[in-house]
N, C-alpha and C. Protein backbone atom coordinates (compact mmCIF):
# COMPACT_ATOMS: atom_id res chain seq x y z
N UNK A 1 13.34 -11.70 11.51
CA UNK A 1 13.97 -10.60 12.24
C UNK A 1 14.44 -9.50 11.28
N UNK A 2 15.05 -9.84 10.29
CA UNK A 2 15.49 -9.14 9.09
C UNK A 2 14.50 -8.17 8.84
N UNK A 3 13.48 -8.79 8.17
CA UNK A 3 12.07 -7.73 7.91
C UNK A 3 11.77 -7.23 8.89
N UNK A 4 11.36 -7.31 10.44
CA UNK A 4 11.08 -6.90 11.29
C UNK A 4 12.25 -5.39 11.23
N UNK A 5 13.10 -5.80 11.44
CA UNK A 5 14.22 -4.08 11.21
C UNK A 5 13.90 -3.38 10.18
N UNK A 6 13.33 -3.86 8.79
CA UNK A 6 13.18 -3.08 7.97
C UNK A 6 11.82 -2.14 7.92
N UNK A 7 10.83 -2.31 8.92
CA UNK A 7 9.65 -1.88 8.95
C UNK A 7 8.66 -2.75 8.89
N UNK A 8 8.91 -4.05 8.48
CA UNK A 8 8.02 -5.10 8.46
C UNK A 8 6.89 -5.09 9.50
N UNK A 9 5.89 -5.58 9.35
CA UNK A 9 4.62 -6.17 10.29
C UNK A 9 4.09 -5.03 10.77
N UNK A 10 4.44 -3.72 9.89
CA UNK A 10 3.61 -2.98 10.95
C UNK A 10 2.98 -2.18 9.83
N UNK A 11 2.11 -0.90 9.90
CA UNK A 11 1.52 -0.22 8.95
C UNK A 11 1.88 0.95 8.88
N UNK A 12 2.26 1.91 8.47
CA UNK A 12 2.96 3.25 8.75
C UNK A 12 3.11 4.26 7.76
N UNK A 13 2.97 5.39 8.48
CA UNK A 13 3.43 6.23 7.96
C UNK A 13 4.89 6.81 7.03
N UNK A 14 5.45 7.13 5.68
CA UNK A 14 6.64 7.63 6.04
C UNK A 14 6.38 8.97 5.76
N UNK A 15 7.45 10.26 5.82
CA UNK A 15 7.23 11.17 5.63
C UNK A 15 6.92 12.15 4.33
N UNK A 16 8.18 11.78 3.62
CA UNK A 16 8.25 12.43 2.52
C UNK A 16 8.62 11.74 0.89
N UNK A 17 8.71 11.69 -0.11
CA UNK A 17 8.46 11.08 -1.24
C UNK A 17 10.35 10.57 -1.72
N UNK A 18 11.04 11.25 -0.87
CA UNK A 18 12.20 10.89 -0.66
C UNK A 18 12.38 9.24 0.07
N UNK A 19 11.72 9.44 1.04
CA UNK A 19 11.93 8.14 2.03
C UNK A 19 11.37 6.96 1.26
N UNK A 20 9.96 7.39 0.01
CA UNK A 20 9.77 6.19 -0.55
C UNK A 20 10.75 5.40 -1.21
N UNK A 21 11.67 6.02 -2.09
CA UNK A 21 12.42 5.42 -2.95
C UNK A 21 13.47 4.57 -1.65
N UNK A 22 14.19 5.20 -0.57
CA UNK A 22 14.60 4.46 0.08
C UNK A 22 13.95 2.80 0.64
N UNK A 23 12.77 3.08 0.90
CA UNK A 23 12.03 2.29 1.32
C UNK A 23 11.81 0.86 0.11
N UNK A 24 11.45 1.50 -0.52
CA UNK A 24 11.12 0.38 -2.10
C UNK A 24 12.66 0.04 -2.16
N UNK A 25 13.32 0.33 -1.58
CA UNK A 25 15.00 0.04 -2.23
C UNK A 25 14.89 -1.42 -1.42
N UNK A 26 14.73 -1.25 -0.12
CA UNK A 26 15.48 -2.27 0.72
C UNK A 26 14.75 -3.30 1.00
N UNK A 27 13.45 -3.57 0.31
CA UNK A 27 12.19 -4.55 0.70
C UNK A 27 12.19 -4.94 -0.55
N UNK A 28 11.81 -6.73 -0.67
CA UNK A 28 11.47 -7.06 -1.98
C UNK A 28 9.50 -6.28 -2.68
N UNK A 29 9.07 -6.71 -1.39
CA UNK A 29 7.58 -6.70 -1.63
C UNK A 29 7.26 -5.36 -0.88
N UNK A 30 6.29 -4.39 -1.33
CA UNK A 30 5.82 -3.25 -0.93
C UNK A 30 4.33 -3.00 -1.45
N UNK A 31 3.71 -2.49 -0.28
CA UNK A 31 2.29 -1.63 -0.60
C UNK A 31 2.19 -0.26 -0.21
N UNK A 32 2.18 0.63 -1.27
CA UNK A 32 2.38 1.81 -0.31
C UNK A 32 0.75 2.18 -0.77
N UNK A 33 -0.48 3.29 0.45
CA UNK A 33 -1.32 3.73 0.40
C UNK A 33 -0.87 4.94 -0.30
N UNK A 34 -1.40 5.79 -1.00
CA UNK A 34 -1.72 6.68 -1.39
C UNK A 34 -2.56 7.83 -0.94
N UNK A 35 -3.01 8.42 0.26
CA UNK A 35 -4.03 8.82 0.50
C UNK A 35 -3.97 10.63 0.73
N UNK A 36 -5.16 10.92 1.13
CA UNK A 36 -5.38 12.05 1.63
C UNK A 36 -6.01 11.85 2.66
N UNK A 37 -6.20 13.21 3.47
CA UNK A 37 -6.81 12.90 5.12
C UNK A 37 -8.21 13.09 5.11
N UNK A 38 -8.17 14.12 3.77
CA UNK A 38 -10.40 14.46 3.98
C UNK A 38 -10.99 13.38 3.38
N UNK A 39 -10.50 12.53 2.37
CA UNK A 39 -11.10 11.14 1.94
C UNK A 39 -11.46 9.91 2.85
N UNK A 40 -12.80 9.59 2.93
CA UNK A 40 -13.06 8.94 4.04
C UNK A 40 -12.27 7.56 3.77
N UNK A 41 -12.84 7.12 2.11
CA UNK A 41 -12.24 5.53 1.54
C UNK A 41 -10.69 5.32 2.43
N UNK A 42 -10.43 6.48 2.59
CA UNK A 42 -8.52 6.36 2.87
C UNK A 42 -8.84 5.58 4.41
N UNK A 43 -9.58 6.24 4.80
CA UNK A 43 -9.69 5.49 6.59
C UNK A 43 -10.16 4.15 6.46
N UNK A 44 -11.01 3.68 5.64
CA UNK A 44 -11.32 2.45 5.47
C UNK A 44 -10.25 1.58 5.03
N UNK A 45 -9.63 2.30 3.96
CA UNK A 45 -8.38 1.18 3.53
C UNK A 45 -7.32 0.75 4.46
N UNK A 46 -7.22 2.06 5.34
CA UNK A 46 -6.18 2.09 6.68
C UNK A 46 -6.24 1.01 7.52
N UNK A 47 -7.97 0.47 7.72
CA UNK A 47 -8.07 -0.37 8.99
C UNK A 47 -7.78 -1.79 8.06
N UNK A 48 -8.29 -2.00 6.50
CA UNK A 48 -7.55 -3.36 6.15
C UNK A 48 -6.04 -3.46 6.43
N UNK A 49 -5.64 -2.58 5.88
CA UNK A 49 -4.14 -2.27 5.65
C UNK A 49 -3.35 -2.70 6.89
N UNK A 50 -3.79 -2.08 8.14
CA UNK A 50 -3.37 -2.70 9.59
C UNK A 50 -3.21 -3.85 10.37
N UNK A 51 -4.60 -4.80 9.83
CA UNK A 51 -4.33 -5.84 9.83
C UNK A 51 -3.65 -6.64 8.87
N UNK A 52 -3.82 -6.06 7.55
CA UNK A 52 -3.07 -6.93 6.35
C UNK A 52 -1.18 -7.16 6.93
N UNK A 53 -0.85 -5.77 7.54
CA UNK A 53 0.67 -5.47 7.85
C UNK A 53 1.18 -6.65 8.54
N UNK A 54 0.47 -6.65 9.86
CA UNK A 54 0.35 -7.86 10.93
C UNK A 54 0.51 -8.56 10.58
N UNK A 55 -0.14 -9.61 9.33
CA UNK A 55 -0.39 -10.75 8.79
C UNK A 55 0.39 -11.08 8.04
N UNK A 56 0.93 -10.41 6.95
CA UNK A 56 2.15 -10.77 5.93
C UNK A 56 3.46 -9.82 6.59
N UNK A 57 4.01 -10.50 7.00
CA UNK A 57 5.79 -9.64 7.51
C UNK A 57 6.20 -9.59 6.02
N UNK A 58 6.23 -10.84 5.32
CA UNK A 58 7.11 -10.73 4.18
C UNK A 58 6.98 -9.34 3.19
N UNK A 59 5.90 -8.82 3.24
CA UNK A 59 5.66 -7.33 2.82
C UNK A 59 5.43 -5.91 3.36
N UNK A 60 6.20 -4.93 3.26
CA UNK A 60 6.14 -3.86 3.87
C UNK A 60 5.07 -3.02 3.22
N UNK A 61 4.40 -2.32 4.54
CA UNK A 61 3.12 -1.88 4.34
C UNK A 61 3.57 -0.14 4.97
N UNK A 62 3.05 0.46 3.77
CA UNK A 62 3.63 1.87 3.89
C UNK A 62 2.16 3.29 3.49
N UNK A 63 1.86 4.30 4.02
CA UNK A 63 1.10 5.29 3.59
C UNK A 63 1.98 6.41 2.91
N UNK A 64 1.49 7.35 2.12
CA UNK A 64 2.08 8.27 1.91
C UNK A 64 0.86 9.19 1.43
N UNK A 65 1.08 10.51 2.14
CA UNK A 65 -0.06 11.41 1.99
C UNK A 65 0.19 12.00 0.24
N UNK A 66 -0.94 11.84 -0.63
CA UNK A 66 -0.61 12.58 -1.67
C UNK A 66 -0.42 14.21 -2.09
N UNK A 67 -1.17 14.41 -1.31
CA UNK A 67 -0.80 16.07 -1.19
C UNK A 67 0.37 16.64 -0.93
N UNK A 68 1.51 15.85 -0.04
CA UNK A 68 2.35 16.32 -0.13
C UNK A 68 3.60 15.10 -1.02
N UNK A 69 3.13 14.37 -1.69
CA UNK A 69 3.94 13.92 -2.63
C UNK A 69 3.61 14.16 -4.04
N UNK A 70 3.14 15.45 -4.45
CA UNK A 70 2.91 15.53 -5.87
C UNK A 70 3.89 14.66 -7.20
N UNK A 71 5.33 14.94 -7.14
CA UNK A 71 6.24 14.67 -7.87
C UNK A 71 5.58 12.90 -8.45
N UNK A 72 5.73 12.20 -7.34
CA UNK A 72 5.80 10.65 -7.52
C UNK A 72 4.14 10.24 -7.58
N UNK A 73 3.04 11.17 -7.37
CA UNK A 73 1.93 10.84 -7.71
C UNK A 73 1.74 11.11 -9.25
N UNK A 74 2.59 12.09 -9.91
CA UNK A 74 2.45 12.62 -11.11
C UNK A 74 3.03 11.22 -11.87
N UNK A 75 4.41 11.02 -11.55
CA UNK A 75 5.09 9.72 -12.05
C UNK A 75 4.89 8.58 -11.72
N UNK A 76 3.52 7.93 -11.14
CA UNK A 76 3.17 6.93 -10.81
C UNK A 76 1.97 6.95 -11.48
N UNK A 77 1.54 8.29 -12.02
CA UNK A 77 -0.26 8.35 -12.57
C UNK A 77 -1.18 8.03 -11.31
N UNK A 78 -0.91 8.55 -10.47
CA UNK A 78 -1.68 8.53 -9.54
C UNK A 78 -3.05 9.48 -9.38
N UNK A 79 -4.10 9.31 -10.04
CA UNK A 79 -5.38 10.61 -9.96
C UNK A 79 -6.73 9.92 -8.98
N UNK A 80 -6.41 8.88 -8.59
CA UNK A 80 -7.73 8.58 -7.71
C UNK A 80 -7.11 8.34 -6.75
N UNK A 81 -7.91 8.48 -5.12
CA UNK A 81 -7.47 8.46 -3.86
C UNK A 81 -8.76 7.84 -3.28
N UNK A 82 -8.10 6.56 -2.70
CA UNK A 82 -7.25 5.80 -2.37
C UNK A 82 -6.84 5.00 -3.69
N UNK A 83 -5.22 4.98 -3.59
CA UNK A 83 -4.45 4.04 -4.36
C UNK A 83 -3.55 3.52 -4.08
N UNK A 84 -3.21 2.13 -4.23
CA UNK A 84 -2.27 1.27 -3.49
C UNK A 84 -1.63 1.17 -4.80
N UNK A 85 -0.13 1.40 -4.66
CA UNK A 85 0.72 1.16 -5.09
C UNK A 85 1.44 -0.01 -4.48
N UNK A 86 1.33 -1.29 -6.12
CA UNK A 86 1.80 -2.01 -5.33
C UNK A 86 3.25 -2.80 -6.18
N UNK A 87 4.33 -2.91 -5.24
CA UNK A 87 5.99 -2.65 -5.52
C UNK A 87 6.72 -3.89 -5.53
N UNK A 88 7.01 -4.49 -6.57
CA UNK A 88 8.13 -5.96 -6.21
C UNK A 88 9.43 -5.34 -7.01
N UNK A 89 10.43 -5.77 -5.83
CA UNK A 89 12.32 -5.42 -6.55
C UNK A 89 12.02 -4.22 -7.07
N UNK A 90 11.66 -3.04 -6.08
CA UNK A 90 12.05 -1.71 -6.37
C UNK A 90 11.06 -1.37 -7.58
N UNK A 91 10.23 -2.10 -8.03
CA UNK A 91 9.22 -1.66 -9.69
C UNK A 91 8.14 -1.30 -9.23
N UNK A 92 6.75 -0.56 -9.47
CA UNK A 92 5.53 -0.75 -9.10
C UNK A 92 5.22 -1.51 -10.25
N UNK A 93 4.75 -2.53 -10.00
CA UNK A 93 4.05 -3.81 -10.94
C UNK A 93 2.43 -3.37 -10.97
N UNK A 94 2.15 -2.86 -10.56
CA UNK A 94 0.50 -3.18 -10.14
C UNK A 94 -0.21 -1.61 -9.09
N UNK A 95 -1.30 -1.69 -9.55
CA UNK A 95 -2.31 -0.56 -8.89
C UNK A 95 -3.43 -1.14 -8.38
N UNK A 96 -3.66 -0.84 -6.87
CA UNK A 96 -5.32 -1.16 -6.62
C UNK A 96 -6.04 0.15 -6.53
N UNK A 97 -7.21 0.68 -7.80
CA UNK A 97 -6.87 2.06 -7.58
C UNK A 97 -8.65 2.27 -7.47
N UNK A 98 -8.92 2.87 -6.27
CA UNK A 98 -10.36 3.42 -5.44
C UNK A 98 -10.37 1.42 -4.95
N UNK A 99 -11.58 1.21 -5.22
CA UNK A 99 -12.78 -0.05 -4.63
C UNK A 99 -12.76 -0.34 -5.84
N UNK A 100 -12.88 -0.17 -7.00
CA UNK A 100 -13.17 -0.96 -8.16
C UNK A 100 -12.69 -2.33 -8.02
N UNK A 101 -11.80 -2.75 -7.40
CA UNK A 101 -11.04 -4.22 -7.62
C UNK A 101 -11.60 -4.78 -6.19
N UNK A 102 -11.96 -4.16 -5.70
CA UNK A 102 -12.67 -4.88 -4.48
C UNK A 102 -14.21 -5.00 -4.48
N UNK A 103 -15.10 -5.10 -5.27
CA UNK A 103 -16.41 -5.13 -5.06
C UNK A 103 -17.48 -3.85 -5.29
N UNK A 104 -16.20 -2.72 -5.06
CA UNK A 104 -17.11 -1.26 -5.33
C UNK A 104 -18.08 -0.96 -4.29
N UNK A 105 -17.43 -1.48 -3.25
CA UNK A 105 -18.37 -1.21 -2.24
C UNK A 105 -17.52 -0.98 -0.93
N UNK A 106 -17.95 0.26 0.30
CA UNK A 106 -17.18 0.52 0.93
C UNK A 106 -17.38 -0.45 2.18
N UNK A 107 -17.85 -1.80 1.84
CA UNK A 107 -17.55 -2.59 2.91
C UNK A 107 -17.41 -4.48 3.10
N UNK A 108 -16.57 -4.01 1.59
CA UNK A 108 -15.90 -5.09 1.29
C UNK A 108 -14.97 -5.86 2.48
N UNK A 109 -14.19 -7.18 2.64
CA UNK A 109 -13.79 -7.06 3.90
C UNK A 109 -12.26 -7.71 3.74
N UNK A 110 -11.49 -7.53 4.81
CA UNK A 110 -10.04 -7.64 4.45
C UNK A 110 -9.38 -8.80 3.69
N UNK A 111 -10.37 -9.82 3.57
CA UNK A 111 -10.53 -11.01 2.73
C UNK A 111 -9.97 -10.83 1.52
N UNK A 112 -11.14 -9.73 1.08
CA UNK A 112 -10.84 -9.41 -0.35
C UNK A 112 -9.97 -8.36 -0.96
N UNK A 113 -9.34 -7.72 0.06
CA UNK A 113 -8.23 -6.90 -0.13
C UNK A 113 -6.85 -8.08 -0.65
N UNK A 114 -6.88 -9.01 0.53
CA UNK A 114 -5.55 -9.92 1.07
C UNK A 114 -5.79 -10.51 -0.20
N UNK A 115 -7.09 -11.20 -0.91
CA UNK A 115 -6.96 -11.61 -2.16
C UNK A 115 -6.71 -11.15 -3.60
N UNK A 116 -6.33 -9.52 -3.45
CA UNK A 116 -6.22 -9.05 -4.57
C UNK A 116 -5.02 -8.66 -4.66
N UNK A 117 -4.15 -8.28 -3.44
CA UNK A 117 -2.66 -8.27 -3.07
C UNK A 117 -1.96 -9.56 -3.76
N UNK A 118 -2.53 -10.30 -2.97
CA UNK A 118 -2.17 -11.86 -3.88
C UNK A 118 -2.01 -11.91 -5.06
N UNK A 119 -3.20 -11.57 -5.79
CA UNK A 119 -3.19 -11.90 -7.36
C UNK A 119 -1.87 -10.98 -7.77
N UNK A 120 -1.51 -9.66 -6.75
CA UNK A 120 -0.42 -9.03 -7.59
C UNK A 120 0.68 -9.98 -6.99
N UNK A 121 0.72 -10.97 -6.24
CA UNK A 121 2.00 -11.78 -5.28
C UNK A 121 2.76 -10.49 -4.91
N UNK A 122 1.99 -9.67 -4.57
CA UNK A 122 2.81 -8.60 -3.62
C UNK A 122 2.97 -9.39 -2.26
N UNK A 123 2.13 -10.04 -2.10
CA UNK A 123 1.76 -11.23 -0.21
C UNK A 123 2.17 -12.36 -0.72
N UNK A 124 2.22 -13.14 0.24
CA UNK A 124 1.89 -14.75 0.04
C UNK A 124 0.87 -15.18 0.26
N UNK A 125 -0.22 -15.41 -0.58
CA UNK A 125 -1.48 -15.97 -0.33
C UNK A 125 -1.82 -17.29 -0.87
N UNK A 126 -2.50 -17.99 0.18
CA UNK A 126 -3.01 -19.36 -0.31
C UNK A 126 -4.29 -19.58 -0.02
């Protein structure tokens, strides 16, 4: 229930690069997308991402458009889109950055997303 109030289980949008730091504050585990809207990869990552949300409560699943978060894309080294930033106790530990870590192919399947989340134990995977 806890996570559920905090945004848990679902996939979402927040607005502005402000709300991230709030957000990473109050969740142990975080994925935030990175995207833009004319990048197709971003829509593909969206539909893992949706179900991934569903599936692990214990991690909050977050987008943030990069275009309008320059500041924290600059301070995250963020230059490829799609990039998952991925967040334990307020740190980004870890990057999944384009398809490279997934197969390099745009139809890799949520399998191998959920298994690379894992390897960062951003999820609980077994």
């Amino acid at each position: 229930k806890e996570w559920l109030s905090k945004g848990h289980g679902e996939y979402r949008e927040i607005p502005s690069e402000r709300d991230f730091f709030q957000e990473v504050k109050e969740s142990k585990n975080v994925v935030c997308h990175f995207y833009r809207d004319t990048t197709f990869r971003c829509q593909i990552m969206d539909k893992h991402l949706t179900v991934l949300a569903k599936k692990h409560i214990e991690t909050k699943f977050l987008k943030l458009n990069a275009e309008k978060s320059p500041f924290l894309c600059e301070r995250l080294r963020i230059k490829v889109i799609p990039t998952l930033a991925l967040v334990k106790d307020g740190k980004t530990q870890d990057y999944v950055v384009g398809f490279t870590d997934l197969g390099n192919t745009d139809d890799f399947t949520t399998e191998t997303l959920e298994w690379r989340l894992g390897c960062a134990a951003v999820i609980n995977y077994r």
